[in-house]
Protein backbone atom coordinates (compact mmCIF):
# COMPACT_ATOMS: atom_id res chain seq x y z
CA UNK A 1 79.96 8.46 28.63
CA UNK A 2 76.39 8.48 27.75
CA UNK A 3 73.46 8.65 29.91
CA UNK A 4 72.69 6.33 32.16
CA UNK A 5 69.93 4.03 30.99
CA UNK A 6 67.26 3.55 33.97
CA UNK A 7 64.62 1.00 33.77
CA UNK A 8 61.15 2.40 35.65
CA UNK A 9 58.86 -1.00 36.24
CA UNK A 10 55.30 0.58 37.62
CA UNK A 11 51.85 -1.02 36.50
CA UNK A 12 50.71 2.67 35.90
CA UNK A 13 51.61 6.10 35.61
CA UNK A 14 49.34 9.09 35.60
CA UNK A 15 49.21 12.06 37.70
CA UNK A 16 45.50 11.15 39.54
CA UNK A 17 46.81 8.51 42.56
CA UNK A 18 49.06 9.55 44.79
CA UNK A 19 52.45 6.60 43.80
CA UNK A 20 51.64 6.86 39.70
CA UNK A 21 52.01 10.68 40.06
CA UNK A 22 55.01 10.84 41.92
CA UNK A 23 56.45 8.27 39.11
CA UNK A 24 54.90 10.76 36.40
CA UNK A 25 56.72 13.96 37.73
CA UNK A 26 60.41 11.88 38.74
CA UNK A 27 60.74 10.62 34.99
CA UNK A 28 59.16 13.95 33.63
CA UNK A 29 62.39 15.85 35.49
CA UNK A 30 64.63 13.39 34.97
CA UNK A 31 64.22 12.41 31.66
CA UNK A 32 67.08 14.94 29.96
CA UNK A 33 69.44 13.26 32.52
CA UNK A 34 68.95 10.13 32.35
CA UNK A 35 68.08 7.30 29.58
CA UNK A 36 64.44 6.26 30.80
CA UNK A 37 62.67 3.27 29.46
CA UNK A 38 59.50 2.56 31.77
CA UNK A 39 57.74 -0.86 31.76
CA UNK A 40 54.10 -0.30 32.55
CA UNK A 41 50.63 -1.28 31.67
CA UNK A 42 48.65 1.99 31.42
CA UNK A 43 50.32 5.16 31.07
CA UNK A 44 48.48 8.49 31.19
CA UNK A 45 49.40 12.13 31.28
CA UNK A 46 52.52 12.03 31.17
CA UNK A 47 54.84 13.67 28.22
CA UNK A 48 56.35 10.47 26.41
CA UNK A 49 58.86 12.45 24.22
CA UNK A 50 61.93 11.74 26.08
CA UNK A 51 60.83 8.69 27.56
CA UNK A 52 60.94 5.50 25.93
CA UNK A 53 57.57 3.51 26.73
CA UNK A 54 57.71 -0.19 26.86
CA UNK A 55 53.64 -1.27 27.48
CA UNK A 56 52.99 -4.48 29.28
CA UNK A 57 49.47 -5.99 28.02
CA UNK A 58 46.81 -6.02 30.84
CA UNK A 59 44.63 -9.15 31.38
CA UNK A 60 41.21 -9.23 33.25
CA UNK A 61 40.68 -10.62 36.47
CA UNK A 62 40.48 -10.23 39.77
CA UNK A 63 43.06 -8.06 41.57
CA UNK A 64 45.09 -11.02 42.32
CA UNK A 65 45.46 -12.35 39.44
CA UNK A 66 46.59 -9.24 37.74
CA UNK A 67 49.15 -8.65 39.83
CA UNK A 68 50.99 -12.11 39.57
CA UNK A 69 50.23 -11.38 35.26
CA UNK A 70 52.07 -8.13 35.80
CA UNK A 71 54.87 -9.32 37.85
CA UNK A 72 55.38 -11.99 35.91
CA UNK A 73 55.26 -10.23 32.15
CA UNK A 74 57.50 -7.33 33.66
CA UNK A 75 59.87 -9.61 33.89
CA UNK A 76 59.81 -11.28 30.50
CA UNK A 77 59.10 -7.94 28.52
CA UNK A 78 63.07 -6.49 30.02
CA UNK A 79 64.53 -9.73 29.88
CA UNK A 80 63.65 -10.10 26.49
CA UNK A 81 64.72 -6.07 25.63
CA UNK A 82 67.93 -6.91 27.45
CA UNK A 83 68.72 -10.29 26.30
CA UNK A 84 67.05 -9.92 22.74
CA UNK A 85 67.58 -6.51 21.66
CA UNK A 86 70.58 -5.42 23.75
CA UNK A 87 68.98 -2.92 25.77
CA UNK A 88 70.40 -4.19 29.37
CA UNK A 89 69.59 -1.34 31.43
CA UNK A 90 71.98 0.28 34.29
CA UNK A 91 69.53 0.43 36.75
CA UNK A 92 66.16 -0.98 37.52
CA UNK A 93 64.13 1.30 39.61
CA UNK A 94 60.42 0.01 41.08
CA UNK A 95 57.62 1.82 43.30
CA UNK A 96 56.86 -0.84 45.42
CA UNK A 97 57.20 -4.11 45.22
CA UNK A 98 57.07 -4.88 41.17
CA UNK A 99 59.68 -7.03 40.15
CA UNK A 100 62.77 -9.07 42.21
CA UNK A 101 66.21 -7.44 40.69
CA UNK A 102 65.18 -3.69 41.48
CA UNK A 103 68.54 -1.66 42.21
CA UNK A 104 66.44 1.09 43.74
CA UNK A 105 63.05 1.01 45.47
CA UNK A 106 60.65 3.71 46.83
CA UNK A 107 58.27 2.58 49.62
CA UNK A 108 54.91 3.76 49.67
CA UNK A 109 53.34 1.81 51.75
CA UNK A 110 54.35 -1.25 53.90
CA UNK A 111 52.06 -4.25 53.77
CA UNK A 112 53.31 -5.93 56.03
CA UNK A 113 52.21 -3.27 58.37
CA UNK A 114 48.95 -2.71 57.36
CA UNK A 115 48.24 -5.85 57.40
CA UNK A 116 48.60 -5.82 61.10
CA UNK A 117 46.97 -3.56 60.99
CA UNK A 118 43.63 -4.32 59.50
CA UNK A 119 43.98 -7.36 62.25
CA UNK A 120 40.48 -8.90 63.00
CA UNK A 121 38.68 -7.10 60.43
CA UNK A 122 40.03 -9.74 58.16
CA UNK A 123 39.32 -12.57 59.59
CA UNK A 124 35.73 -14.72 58.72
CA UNK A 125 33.94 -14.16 62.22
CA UNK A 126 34.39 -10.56 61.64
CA UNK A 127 32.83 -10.51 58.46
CA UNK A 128 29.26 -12.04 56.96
CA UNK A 129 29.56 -15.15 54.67
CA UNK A 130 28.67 -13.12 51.44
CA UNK A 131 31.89 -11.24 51.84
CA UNK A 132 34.00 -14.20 52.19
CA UNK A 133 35.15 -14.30 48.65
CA UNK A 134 36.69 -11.03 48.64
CA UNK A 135 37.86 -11.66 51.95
CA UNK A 136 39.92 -14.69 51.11
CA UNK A 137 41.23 -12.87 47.53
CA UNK A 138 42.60 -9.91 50.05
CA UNK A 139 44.37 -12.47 52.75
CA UNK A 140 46.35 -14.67 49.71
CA UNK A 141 46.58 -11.08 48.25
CA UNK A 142 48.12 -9.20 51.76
CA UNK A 143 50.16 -12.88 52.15
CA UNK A 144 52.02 -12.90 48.92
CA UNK A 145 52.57 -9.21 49.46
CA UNK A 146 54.15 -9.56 52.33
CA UNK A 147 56.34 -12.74 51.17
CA UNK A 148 57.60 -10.47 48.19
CA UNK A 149 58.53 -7.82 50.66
CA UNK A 150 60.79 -10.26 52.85
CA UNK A 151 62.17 -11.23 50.08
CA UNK A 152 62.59 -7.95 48.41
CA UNK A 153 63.38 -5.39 50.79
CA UNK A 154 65.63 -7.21 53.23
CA UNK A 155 68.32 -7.41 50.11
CA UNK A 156 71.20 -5.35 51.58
CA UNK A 157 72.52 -4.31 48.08
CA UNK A 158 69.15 -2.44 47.64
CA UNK A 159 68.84 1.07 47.95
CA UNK A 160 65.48 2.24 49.15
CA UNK A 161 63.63 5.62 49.97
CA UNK A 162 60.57 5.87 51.73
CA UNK A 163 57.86 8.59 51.69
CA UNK A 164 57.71 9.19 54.99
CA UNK A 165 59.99 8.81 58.51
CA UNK A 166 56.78 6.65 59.16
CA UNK A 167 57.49 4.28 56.90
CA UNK A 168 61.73 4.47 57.30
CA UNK A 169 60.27 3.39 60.79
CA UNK A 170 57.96 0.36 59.63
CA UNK A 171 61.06 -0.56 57.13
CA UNK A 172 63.18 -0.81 60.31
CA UNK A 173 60.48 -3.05 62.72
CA UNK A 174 59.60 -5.71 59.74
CA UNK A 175 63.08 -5.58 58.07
CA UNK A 176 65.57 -4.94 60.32
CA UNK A 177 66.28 -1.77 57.64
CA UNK A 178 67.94 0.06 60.39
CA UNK A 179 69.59 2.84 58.02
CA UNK A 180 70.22 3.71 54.53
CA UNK A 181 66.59 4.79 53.93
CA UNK A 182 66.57 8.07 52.31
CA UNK A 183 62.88 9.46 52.87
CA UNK A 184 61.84 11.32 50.18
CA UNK A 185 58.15 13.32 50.62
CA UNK A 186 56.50 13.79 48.12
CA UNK A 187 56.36 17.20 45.41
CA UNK A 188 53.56 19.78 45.12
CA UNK A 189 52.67 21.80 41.85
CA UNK A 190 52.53 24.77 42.89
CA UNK A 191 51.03 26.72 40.13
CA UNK A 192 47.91 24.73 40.68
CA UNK A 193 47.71 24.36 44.77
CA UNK A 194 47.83 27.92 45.63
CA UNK A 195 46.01 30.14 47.59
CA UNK A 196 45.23 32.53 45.75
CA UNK A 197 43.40 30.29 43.07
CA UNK A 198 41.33 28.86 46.03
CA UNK A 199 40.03 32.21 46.93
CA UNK A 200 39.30 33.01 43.40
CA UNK A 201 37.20 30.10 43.03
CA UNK A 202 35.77 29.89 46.29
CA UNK A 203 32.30 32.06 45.67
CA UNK A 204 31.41 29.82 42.55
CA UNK A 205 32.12 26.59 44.41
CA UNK A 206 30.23 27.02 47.65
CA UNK A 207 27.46 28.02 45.70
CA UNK A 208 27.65 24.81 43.36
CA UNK A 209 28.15 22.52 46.05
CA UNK A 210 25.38 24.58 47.83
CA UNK A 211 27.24 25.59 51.11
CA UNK A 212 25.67 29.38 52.08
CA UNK A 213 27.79 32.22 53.08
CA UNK A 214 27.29 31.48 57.22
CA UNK A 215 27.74 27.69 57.06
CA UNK A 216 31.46 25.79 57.63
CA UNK A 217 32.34 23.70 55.55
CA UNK A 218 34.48 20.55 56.64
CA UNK A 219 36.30 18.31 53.42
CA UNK A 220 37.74 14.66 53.08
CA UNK A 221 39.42 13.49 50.46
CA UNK A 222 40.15 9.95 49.46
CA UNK A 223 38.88 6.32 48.44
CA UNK A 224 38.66 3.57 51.37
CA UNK A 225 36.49 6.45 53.82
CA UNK A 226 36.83 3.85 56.85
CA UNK A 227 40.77 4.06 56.55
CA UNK A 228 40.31 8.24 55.62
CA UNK A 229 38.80 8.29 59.51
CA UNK A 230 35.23 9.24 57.97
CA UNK A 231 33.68 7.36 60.85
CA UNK A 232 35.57 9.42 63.39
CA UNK A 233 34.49 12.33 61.42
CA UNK A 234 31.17 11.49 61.58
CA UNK A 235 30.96 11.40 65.37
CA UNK A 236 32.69 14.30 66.08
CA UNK A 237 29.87 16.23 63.74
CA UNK A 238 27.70 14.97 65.66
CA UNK A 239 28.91 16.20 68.89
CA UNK A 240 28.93 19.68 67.27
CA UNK A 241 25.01 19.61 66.41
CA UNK A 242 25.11 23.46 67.26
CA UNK A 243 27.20 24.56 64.27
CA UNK A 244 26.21 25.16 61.25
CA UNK A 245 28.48 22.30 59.58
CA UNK A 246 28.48 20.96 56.46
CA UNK A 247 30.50 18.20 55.09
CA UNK A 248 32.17 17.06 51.78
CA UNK A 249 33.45 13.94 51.10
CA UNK A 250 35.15 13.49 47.36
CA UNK A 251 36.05 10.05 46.45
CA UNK A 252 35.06 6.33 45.85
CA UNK A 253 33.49 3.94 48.60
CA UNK A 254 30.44 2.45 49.06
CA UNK A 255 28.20 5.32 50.22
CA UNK A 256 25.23 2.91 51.16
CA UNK A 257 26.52 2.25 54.85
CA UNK A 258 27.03 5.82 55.62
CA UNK A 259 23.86 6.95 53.81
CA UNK A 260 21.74 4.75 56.18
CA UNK A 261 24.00 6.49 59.16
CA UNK A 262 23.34 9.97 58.32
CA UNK A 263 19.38 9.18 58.13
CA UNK A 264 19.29 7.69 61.35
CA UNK A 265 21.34 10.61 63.06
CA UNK A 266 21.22 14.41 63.23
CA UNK A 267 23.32 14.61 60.00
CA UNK A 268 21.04 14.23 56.89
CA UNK A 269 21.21 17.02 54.93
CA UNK A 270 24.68 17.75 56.22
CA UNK A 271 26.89 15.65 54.16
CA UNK A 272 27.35 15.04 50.96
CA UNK A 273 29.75 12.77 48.81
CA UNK A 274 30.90 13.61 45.50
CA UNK A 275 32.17 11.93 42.85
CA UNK A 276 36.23 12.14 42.38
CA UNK A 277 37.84 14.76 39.81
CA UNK A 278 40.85 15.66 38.14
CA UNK A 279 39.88 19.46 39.37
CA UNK A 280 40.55 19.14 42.94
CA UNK A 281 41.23 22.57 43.79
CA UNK A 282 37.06 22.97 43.52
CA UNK A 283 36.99 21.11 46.37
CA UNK A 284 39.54 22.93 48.68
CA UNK A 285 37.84 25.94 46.95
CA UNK A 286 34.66 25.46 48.71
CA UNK A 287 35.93 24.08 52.07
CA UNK A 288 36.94 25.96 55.54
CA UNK A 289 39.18 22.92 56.94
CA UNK A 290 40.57 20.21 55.58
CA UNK A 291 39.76 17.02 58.14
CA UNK A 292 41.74 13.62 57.57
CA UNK A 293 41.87 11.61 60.76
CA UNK A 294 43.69 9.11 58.85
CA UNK A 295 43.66 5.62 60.17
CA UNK A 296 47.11 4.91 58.70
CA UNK A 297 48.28 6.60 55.94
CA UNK A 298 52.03 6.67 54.36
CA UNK A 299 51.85 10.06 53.55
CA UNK A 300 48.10 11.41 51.98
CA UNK A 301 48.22 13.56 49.42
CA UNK A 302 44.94 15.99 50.46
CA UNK A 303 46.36 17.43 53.27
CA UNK A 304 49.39 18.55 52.40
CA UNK A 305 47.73 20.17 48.81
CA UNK A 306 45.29 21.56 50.93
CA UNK A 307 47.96 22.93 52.77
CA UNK A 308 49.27 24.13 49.74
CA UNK A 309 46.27 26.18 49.03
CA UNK A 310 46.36 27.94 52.43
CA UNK A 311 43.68 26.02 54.46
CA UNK A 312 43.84 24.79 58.15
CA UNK A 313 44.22 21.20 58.26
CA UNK A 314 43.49 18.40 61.02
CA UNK A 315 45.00 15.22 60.23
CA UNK A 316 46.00 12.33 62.40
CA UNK A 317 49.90 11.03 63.22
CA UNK A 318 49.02 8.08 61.98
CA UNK A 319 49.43 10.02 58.52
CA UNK A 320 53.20 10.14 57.20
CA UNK A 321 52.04 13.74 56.36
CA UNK A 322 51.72 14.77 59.78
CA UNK A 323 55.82 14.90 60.17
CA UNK A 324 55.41 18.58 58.30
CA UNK A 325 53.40 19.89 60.59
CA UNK A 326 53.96 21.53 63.67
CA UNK A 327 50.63 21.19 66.05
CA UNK A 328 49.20 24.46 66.52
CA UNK A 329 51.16 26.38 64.20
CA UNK A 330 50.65 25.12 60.60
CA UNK A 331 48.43 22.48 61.19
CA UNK A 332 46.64 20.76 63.72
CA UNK A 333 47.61 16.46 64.47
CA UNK A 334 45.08 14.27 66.04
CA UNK A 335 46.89 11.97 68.21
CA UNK A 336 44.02 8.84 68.31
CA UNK A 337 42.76 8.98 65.01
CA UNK A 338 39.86 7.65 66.58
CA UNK A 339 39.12 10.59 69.14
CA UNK A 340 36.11 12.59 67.98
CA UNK A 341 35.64 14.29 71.50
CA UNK A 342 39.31 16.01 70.49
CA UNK A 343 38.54 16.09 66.88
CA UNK A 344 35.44 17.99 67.81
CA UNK A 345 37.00 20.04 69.94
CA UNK A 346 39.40 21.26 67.18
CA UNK A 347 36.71 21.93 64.80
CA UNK A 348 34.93 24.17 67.07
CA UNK A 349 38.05 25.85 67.77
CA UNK A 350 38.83 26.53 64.47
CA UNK A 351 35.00 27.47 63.77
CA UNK A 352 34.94 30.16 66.82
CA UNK A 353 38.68 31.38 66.43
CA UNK A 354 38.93 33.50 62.94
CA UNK A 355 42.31 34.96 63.77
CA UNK A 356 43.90 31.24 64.20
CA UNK A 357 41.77 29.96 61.59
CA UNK A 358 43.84 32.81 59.15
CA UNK A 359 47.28 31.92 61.09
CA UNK A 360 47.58 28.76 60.50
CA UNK A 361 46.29 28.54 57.18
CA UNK A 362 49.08 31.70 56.36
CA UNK A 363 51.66 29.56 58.20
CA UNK A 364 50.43 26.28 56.32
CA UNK A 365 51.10 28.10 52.91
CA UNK A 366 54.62 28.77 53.93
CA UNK A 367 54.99 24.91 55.25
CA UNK A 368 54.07 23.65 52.15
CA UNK A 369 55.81 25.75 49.82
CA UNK A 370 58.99 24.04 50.39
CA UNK A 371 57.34 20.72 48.87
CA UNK A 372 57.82 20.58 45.07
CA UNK A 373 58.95 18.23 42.60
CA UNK A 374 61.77 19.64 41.56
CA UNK A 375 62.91 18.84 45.14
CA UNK A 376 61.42 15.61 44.39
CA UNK A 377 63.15 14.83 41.86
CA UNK A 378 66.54 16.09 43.28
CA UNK A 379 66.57 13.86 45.87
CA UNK A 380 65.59 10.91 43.33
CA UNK A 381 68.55 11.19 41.31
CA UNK A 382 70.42 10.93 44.82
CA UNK A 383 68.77 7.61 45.39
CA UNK A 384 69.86 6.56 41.62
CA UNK A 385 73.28 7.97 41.80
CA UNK A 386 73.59 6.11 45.01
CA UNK A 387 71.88 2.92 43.50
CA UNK A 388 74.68 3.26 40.54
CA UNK A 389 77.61 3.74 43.07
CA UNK A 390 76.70 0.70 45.01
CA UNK A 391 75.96 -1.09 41.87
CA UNK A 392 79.73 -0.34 40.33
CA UNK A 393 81.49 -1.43 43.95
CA UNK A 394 79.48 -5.33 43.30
């Protein structure tokens, strides 16, 4: 028999976002094993040479708009490969919700949850009139989302993983998905996340970002800083006005808002946001702690490479990532991601305890060690061989 022949439907693939990477390094494992044609629209870093691209034409537009182009023109670009050219694959595998007649899905983030969770800060008296626009394209956005997902993941025939326990659980409450979820966290590369590059780099990158020798520097990673718990952050600096704190924030929001904070507190000076980069070990190079009070969060990426490169993290257990950690031993789990009177009181503890501060960042080393992608990727072919099997007995 040959291989089986696995269709991988994902608007993009590229090893910078946190759902395109973990695409990028399944199919780059996989690819001997199985027959992989992927449908997507923008492909990047990843090694094509056993994997048979099929590229879906982008249009512009609003958000919206491309999504319902990309959903649609998925659809046609395999039906016409399978109906056309005889290439009917075995399986369909998606990332999300990206097409209708997925065999296998991985779940990396429930809308249907977050949208109850954003509650009231989507709705028009919440918000001033010049926002409104955007405000209505996210609602019909979040709504057909959400419609897809009913429609999708309640399919009993379909096998899905999730990233997280978290999200098995959110599965479960909108769903009714009450087993057969395989959660599958996500892989670490090892050779770059490590602490021993960290500590090589770490002179040259406190002195670039300009953090001195005495001063402790806090880090946050991510776009969307409201969701990343930045505000919570904030405050809990702050309350610390007696350290010598500094804080770096790498990643894309508007910075205007939280400029004009830090100039009317005690802060200016303290912060400072940087652009993102495909080098992100420069950041956890320069840092002391890694601080994600995560407003909700499937399972964020930062803390667990931070981990990986042997610094203490605080994160909140409203982050997926937080199931790897044990509180106090590895890691440290906010349990209101909107405390900063105990998210202060970590930091200080961490600031005036060196011999913890070493501890857990030894112990969070060990902790994320046993992430990779070859696990990763192990676990995926369970999901596909399982997909196949249940396929066959149809």
């Amino acid at each position: 028999m040959g291989k089986v022949r696995l269709a991988v439907v994902s608007p993009s693939v590229d090893k910078r976002h946190g759902t395109e990477r973990r695409v990028a390094e399944c199919i780059f494992r996989l690819a001997e094993e199985f027959e992989i044609h992927l449908y997507s629209m923008a492909v990047e870093d990843v090694d094509l040479r056993r994997i048979h691209l099929h590229r879906v034409p982008s249009i512009p537009g609003p958000h919206l708009v491309g999504y319902l182009w990309w959903f649609f023109a998925n659809h046609l670009w395999r039906w016409w490969d399978a109906s056309i050219r005889g290439g009917r694959p075995d399986l369909v595998y998606s990332p999300g919700i990206n097409c209708l007649d997925a065999d296998a899905v991985t779940v990396h983030v429930v809308f249907a949850e977050l949208r109850r969770q954003l509650g009231e800060e989507l709705s028009f008296g919440k918000n001033p009139p010049r926002f409104w626009p955007k405000l209505i394209h996210r609602r019909l956005y979040y709504r057909l989302i959400r419609a897809l997902e009913r429609r999708v993941y309640s399919r009993p025939s379909l096998v899905v993983g999730a990233v997280s326990h978290k999200v098995a659980e959110e599965l479960e409450r909108h769903f009714g998905r009450k087993d057969s979820v395989a959660v599958i966290y996500q892989g670490i590369d090892h050779e770059v996340f490590n602490p021993t590059e960290r500590l090589r780099r770490r002179q040259e990158m406190r002195r670039q970002f300009g953090i001195a020798d005495h001063e402790f520097a806090l880090l946050l990673i991510g776009n969307g800083w409201k969701n990343k718990g930045l505000d919570c952050l904030l405050d809990a600096m702050a309350q610390l006005a007696d350290l010598p704190l500094r804080l770096l924030v790498a990643g894309r929001d508007d910075r205007a808002p939280y400029e004009a904070r830090l100039r009317e507190s005690s802060l200016q000076g303290r912060v400072r946001f940087l652009d993102p980069s495909a080098d992100v070990v420069q950041f956890y190079a320069a840092a002391d702690v890694y601080v994600g009070p995560s407003l909700q969060d499937s399972f964020a990426q930062p803390p667990a490479e931070a981990m990986a490169c042997g610094l203490p993290v605080i994160t909140s257990s409203q982050n997926g990532g937080s199931e790897i950690i044990t509180h106090g031993v590895d890691g440290f789990i906010l349990q209101d991601a909107r405390d900063a009177a105990e998210l202060a009181r970590l930091i200080r503890q961490l600031y005036e305890n060196t011999a913890l501060r070493e501890s857990v960042a030894r112990e969070a080393g060990e902790t994320a060690a046993r992430l990779s992608w070859e696990h990763n990727a192990a676990e995926m072919r369970e999901l596909f061989e399982e997909a196949r099997r249940r396929k066959s007995d149809r």
